[in-house]
Protein backbone atom coordinates (compact mmCIF):
# COMPACT_ATOMS: atom_id res chain seq x y z
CA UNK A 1 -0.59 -13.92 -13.16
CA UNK A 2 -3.82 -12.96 -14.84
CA UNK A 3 -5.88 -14.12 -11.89
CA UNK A 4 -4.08 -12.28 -9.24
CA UNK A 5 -4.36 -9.32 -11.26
CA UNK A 6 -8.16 -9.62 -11.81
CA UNK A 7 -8.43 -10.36 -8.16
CA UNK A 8 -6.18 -7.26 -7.31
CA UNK A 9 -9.08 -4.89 -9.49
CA UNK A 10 -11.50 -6.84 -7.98
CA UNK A 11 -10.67 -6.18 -4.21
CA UNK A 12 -9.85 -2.21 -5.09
CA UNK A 13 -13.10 -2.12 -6.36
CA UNK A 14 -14.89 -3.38 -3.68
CA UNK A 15 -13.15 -1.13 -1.33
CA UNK A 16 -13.65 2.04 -3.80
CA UNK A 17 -17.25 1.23 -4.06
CA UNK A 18 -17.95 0.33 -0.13
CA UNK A 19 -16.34 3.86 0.99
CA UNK A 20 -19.64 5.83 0.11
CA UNK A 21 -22.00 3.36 1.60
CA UNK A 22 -20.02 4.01 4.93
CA UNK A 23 -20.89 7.33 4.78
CA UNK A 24 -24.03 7.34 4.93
CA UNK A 25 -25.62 8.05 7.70
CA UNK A 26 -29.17 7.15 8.75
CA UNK A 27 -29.84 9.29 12.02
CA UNK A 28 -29.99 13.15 12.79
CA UNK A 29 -29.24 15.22 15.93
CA UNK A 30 -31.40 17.71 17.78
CA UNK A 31 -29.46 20.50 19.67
CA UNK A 32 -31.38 24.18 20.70
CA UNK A 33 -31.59 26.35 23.85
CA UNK A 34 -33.98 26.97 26.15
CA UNK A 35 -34.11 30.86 26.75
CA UNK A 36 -37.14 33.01 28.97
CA UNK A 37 -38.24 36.07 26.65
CA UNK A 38 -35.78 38.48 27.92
CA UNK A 39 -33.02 36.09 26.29
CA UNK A 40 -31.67 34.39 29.51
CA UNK A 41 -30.98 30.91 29.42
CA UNK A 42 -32.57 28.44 31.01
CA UNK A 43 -31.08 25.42 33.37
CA UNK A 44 -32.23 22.25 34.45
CA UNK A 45 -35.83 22.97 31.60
CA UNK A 46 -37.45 19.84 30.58
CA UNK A 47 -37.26 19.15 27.18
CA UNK A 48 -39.46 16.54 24.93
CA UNK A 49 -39.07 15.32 21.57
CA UNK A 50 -41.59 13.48 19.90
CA UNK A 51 -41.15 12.15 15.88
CA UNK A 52 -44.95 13.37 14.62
CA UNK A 53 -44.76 10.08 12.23
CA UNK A 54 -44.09 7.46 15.09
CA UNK A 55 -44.77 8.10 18.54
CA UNK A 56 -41.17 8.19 19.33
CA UNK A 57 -40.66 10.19 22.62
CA UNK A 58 -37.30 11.19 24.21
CA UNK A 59 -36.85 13.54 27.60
CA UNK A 60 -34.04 15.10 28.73
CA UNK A 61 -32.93 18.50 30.86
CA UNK A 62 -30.82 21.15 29.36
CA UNK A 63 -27.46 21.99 31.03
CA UNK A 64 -26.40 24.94 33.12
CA UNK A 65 -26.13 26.98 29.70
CA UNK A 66 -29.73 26.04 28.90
CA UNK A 67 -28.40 23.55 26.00
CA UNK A 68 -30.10 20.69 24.73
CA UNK A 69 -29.27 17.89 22.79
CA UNK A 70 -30.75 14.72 21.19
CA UNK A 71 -28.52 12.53 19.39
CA UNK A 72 -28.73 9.51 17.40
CA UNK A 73 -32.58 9.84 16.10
CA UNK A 74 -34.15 8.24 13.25
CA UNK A 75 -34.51 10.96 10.32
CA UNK A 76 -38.14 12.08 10.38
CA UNK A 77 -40.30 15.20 11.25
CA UNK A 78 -40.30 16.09 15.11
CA UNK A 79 -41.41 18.11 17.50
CA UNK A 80 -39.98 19.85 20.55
CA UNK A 81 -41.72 20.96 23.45
């Protein structure tokens, strides 16, 4: 009885203590629009994002609504061009 009790605490604990580490989260997403200077939006722009500490390069085009997004990056300082 004692053991299956202990091993009862046990497992909750495990599972109370491995909810957090879940959570965490290890990447970072890049969204923005590409507007001319009068405001407008625009399609189809070519749009580069490079992580300043290593080299990392991804491309892509916005949308129709001029919207960009890079997903699933390593957390680190970029920059967009």
């Amino acid at each position: 009885m004692r053991y299956q009790r202990l091993s009862f605490v046990a497992a909750f604990l495990i599972v109370l203590i491995a909810g957090p580490l879940l959570a965490q989260k290890i990447t970072a997403t890049i969204r923005g629009t590409v507007t001319d200077p009068s405001g407008g939006v625009i399609g189809g722009a070519k749009v580069t994002v490079l992580n300043e500490d290593t080299g990392l390069t991804r491309v892509s085009e916005t949308n129709s609504d001029g919207i960009y997004s890079f997903a699933e990056l390593p957390v680190g300082s970029y920059r967009i061009e």
